[in-house]
C-alpha atoms as a PDB file:
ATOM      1  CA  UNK A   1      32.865 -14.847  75.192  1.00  0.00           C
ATOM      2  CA  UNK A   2      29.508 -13.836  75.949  1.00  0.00           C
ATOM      3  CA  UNK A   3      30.437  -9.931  74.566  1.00  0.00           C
ATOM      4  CA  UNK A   4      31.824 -11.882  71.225  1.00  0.00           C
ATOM      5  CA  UNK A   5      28.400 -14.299  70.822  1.00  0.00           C
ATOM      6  CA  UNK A   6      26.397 -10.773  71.176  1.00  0.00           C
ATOM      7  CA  UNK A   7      27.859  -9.212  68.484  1.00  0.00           C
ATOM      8  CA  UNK A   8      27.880 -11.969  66.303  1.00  0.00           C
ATOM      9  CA  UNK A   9      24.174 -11.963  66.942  1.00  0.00           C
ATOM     10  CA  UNK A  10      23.798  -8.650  66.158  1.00  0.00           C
ATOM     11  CA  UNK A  11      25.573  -8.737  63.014  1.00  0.00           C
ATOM     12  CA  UNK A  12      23.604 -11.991  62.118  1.00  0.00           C
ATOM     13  CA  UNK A  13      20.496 -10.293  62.744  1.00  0.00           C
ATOM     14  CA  UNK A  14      21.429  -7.122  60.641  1.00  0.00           C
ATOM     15  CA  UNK A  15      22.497  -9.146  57.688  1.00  0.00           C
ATOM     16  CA  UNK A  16      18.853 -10.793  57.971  1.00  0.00           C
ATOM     17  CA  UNK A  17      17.571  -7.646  58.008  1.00  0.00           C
ATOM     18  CA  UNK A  18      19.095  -5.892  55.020  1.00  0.00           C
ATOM     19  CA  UNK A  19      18.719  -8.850  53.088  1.00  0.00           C
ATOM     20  CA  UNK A  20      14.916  -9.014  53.556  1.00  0.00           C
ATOM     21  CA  UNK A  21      14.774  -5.302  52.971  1.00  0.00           C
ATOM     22  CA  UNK A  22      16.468  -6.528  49.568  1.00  0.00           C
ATOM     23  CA  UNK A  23      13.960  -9.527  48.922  1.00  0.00           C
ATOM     24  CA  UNK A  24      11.390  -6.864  49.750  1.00  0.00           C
ATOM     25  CA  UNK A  25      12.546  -4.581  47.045  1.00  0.00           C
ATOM     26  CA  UNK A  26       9.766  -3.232  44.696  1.00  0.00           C
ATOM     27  CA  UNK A  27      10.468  -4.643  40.944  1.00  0.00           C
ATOM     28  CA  UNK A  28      11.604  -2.165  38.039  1.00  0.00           C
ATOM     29  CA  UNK A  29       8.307  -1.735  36.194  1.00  0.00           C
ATOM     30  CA  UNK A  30       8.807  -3.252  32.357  1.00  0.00           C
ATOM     31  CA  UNK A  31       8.513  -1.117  29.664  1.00  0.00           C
ATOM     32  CA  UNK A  32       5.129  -0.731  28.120  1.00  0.00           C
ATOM     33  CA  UNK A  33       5.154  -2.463  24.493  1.00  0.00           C
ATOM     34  CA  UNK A  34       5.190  -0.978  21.424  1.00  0.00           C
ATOM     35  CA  UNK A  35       1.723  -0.390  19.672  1.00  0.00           C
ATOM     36  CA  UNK A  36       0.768  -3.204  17.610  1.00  0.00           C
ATOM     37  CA  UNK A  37       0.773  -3.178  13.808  1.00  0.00           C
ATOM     38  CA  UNK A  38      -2.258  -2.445  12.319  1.00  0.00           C
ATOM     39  CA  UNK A  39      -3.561  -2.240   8.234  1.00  0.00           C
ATOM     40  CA  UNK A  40      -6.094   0.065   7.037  1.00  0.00           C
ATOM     41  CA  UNK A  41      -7.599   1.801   4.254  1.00  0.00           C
ATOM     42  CA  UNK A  42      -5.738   4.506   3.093  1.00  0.00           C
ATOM     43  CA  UNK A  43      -6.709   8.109   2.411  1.00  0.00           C
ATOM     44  CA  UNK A  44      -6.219   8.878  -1.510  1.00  0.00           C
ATOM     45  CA  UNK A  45      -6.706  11.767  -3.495  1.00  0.00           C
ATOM     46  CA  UNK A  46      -7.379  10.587  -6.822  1.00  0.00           C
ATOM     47  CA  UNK A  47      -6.856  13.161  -9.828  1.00  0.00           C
ATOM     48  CA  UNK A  48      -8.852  10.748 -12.497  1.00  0.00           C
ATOM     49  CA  UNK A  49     -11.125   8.167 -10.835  1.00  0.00           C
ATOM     50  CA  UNK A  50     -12.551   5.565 -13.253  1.00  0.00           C
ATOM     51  CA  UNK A  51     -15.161   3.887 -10.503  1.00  0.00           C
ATOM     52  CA  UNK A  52     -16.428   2.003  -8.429  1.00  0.00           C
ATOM     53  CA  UNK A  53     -15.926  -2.587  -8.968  1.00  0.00           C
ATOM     54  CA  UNK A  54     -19.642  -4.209 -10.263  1.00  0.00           C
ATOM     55  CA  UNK A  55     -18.181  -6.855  -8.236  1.00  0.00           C
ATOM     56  CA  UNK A  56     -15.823  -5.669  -5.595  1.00  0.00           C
ATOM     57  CA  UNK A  57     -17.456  -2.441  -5.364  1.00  0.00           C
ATOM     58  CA  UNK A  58     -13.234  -1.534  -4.799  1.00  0.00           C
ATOM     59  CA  UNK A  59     -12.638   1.917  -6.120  1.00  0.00           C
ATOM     60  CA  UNK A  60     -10.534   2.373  -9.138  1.00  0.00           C
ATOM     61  CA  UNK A  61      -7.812   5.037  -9.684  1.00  0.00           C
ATOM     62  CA  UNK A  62      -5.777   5.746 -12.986  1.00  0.00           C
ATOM     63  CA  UNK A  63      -2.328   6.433 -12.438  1.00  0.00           C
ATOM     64  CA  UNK A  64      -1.061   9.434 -14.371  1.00  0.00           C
ATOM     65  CA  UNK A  65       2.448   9.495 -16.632  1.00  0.00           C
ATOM     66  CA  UNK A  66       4.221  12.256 -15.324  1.00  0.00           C
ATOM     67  CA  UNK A  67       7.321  13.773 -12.949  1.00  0.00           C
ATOM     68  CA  UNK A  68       5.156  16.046 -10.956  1.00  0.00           C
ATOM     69  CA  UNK A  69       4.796  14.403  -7.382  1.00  0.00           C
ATOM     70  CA  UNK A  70       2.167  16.549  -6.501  1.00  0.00           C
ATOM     71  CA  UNK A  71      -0.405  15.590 -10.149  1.00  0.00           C
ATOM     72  CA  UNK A  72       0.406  11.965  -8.680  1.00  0.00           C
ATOM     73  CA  UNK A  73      -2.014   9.636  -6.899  1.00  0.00           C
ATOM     74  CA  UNK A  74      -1.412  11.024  -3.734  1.00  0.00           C
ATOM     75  CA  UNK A  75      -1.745   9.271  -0.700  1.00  0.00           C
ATOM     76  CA  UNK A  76      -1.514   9.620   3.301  1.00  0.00           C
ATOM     77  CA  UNK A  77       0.457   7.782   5.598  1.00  0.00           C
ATOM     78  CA  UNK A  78      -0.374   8.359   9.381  1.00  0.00           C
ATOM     79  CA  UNK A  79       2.311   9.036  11.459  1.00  0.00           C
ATOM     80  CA  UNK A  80       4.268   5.480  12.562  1.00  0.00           C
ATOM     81  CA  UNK A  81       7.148   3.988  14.428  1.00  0.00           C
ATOM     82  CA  UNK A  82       9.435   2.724  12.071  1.00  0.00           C
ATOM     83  CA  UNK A  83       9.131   1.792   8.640  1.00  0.00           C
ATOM     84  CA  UNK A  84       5.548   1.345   7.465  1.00  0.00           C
ATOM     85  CA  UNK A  85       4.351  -0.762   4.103  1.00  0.00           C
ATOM     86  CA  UNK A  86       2.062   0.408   1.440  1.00  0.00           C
ATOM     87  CA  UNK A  87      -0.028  -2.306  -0.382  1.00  0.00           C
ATOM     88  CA  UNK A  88      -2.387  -2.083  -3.081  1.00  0.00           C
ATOM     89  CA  UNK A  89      -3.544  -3.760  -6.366  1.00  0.00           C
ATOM     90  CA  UNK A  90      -2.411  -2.625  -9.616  1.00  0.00           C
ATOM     91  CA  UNK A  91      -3.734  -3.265 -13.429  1.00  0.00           C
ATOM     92  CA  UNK A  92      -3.511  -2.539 -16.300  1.00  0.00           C
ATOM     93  CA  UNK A  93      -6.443  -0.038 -18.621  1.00  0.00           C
ATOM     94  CA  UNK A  94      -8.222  -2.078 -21.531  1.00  0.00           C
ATOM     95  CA  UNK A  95     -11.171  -0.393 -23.069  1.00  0.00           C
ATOM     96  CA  UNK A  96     -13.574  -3.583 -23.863  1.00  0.00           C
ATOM     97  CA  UNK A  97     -15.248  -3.917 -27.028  1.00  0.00           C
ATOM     98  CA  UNK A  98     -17.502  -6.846 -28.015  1.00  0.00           C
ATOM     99  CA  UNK A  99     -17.662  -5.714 -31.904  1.00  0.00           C
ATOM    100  CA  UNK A 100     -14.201  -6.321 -31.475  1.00  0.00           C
ATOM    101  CA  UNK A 101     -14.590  -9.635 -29.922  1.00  0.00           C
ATOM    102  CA  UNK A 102     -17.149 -11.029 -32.129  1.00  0.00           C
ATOM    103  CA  UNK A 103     -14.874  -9.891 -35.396  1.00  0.00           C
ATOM    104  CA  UNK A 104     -12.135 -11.411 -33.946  1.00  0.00           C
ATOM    105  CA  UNK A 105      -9.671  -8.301 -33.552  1.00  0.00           C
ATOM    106  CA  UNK A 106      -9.490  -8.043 -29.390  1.00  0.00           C
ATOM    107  CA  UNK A 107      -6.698  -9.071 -28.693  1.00  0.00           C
ATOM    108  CA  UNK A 108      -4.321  -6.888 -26.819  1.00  0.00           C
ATOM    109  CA  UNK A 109      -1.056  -6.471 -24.847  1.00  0.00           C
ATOM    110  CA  UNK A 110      -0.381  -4.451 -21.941  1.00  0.00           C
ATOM    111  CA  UNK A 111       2.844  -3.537 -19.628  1.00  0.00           C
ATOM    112  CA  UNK A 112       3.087  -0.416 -17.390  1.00  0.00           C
ATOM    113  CA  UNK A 113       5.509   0.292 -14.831  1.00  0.00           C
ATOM    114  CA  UNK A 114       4.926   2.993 -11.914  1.00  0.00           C
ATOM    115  CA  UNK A 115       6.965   5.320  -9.686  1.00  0.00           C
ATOM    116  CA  UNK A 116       5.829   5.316  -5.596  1.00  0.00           C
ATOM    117  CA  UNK A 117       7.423   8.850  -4.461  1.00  0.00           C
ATOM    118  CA  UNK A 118       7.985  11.360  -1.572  1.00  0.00           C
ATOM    119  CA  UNK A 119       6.774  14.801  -2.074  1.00  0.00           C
ATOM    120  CA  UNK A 120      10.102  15.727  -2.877  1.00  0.00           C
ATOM    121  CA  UNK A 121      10.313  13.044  -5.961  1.00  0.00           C
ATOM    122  CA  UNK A 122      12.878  10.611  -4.164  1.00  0.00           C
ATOM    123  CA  UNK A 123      12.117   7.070  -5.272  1.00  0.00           C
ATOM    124  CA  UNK A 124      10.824   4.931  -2.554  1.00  0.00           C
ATOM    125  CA  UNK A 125      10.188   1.680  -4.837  1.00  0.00           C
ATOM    126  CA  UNK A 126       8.332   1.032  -8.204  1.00  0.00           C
ATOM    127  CA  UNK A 127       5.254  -1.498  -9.603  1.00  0.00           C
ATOM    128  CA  UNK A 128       4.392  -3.692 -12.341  1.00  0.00           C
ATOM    129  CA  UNK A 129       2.083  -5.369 -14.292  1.00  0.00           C
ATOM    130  CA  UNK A 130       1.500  -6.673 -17.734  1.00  0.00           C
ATOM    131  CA  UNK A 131      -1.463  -9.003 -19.260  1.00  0.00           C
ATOM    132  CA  UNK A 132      -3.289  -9.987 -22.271  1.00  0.00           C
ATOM    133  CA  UNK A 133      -6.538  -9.600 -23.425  1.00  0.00           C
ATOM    134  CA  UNK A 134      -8.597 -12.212 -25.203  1.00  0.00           C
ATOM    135  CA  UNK A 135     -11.859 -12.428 -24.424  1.00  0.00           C
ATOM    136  CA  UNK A 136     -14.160 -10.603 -21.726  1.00  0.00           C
ATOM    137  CA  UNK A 137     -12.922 -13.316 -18.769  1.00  0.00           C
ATOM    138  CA  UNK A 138      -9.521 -11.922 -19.258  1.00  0.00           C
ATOM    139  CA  UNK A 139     -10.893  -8.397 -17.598  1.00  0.00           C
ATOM    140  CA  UNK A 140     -10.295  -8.711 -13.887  1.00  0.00           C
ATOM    141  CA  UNK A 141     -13.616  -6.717 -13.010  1.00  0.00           C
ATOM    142  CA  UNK A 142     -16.242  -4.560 -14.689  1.00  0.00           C
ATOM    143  CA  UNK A 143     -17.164  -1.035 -13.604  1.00  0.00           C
ATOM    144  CA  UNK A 144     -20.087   0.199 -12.527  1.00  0.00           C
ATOM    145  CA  UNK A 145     -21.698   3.600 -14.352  1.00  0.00           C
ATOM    146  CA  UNK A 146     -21.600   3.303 -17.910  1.00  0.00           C
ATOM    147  CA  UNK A 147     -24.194   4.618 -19.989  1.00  0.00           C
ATOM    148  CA  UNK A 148     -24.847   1.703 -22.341  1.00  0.00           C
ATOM    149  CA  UNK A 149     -27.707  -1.232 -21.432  1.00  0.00           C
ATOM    150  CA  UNK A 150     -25.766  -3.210 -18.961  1.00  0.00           C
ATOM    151  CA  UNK A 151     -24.534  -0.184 -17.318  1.00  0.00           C
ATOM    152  CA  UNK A 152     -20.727  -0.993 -17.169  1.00  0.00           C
ATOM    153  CA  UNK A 153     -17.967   0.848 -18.110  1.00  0.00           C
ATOM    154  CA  UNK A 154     -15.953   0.038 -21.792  1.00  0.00           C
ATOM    155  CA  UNK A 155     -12.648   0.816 -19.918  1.00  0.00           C
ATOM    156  CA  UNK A 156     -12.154  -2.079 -17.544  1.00  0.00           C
ATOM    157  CA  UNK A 157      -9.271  -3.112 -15.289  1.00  0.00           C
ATOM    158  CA  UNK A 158      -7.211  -5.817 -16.553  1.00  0.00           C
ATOM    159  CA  UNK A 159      -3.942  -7.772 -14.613  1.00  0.00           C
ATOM    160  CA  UNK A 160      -3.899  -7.960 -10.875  1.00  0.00           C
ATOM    161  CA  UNK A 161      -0.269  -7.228  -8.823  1.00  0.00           C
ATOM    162  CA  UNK A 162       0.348  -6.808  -5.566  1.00  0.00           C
ATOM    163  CA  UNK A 163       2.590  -4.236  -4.839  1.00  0.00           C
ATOM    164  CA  UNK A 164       4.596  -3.393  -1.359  1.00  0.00           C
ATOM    165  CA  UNK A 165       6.307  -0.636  -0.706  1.00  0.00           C
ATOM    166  CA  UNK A 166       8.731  -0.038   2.446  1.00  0.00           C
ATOM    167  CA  UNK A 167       7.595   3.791   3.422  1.00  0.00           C
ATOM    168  CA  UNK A 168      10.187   5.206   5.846  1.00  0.00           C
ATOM    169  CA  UNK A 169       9.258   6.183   9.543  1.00  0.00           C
ATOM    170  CA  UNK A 170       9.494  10.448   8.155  1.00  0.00           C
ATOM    171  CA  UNK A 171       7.293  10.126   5.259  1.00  0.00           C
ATOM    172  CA  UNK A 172       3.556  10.841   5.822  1.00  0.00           C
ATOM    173  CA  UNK A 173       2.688  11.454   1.999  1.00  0.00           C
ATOM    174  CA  UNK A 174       3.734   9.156  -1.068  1.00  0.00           C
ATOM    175  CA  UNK A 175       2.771  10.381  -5.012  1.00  0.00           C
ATOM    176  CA  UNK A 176       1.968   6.855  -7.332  1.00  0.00           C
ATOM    177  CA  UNK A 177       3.590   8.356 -11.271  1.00  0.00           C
ATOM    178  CA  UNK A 178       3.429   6.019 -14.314  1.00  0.00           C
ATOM    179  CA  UNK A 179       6.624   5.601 -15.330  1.00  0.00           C
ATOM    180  CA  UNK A 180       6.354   3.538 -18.685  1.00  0.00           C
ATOM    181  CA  UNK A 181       3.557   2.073 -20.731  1.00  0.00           C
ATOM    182  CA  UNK A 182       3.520  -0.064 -23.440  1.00  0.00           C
ATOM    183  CA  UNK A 183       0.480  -1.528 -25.399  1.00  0.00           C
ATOM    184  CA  UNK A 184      -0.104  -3.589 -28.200  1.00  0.00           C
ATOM    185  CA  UNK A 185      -3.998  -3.398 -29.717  1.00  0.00           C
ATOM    186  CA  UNK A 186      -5.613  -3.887 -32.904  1.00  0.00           C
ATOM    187  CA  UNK A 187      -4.806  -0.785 -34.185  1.00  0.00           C
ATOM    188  CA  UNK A 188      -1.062  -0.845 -33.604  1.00  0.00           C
ATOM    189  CA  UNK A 189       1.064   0.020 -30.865  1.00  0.00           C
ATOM    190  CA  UNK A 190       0.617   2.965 -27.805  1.00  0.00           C
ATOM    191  CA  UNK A 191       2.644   4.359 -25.344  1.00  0.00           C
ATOM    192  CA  UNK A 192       2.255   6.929 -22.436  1.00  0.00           C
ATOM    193  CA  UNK A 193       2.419  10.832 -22.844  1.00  0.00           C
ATOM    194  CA  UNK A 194       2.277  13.168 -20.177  1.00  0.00           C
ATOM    195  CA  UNK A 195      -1.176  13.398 -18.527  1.00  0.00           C
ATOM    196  CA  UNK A 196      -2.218  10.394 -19.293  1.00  0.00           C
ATOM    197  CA  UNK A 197      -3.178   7.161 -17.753  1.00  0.00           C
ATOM    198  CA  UNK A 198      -0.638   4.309 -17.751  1.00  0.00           C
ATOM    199  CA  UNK A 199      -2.374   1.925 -15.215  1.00  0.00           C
ATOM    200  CA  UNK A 200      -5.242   1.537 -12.171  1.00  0.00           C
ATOM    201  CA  UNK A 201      -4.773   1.141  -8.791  1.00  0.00           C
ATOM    202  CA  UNK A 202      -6.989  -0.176  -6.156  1.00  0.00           C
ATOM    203  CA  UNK A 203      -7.449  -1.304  -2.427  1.00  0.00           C
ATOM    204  CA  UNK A 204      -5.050   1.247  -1.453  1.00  0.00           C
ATOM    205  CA  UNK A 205      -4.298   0.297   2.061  1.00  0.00           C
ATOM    206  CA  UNK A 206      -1.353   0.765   4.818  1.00  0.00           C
ATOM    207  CA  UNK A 207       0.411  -0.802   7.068  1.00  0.00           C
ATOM    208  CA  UNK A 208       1.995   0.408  10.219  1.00  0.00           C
ATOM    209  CA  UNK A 209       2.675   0.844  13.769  1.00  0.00           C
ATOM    210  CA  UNK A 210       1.090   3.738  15.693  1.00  0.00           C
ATOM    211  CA  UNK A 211       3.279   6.415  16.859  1.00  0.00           C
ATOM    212  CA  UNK A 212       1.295   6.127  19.932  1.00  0.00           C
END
């Protein structure tokens, strides 16, 4: 009997043992989180810049009509973890004219549609934005630089959209295109050829989560 307690007491005593070595166990270290998200300014090559906000002091970019990726707005995306999201303002042109105003022949109606592209032309989504001009509180900012006595601009943003575009985890360059433009004015209707500007874009920015 005494043989038979012993052994129990051993096996007791081993079980305590390799259950403390258990309990004493280091713990799996957790992954480390992803980066956060973060927005920023974005890095744009402009091909036609019409300047800087009297207000805002934002900087102003016409958007070209046109199937060429690379004569597009272009701008950077920094490398990211999953999808990122480009966001920026978008108008419409209106060249400003208080002759026209004061005789009572401003008004004006604008549409314009953009393309946001790969390098490669593949279609990542599109932008719009249409507006009417009336008088000069219809212009959604002056811009600094023009030559006559108040020193602003005739050609003036008009409209304000906000645009967001899903920009997928491989892309790390996007082309902005004008894709249609439509405008009715005093002197009769216009539309967009080749080369030319079909709308403004502003406070380009990006959002995304670091690749590191």
């Amino acid at each position: 009997m005494r043989r038979v307690a012993l052994v129990l007491a051993g096996v007791l005593l081993l079980g305590s043992s390799i259950e403390g070595q258990r309990k004493r166990a280091p713990a799996k270290p957790k992954p480390a989180p992803p980066p956060a998200m973060k927005i920023e300014p974005a890095k744009v090559q402009c091909p036609e810049s019409l300047g800087a906000g009297s207000r805002t002091m934002a900087s102003y970019c016409f958007v070209l009509a046109g199937r060429d990726p690379g004569a597009g707005v272009l701008v950077s995306i920094p490398p990211h973890r999953g999808d990122a999201t480009l966001i920026f303002n978008l108008h419409n042109r209106h060249t400003y004219s208080e002759q026209d105003v004061k005789a009572g022949r401003a008004y004006a109606k604008y549409s314009a549609v953009i393309g946001i592209l790969t390098m490669k032309g593949d279609l990542l989504g599109r932008g719009a934005v249409g507006s009417e001009f009336r008088s000069v509180k219809d212009l959604f900012e002056r811009i600094a630089g023009g030559a006559g006595p108040t020193g602003l601009k005739a050609v003036a943003p008009i409209g304000n959209e906000l645009i967001y575009t899903t920009i997928p985890a491989d892309v790390t360059q996007v082309s902005l295109l004008g894709e249609l433009f439509e405008a009715e004015t005093s002197i009769g209707k216009e539309t967009a050829s080749p080369g030319r500007p079909v709308a403004i874009v502003s406070n380009v920015r990006v959002e995304y989560r670091p690749v590191k």
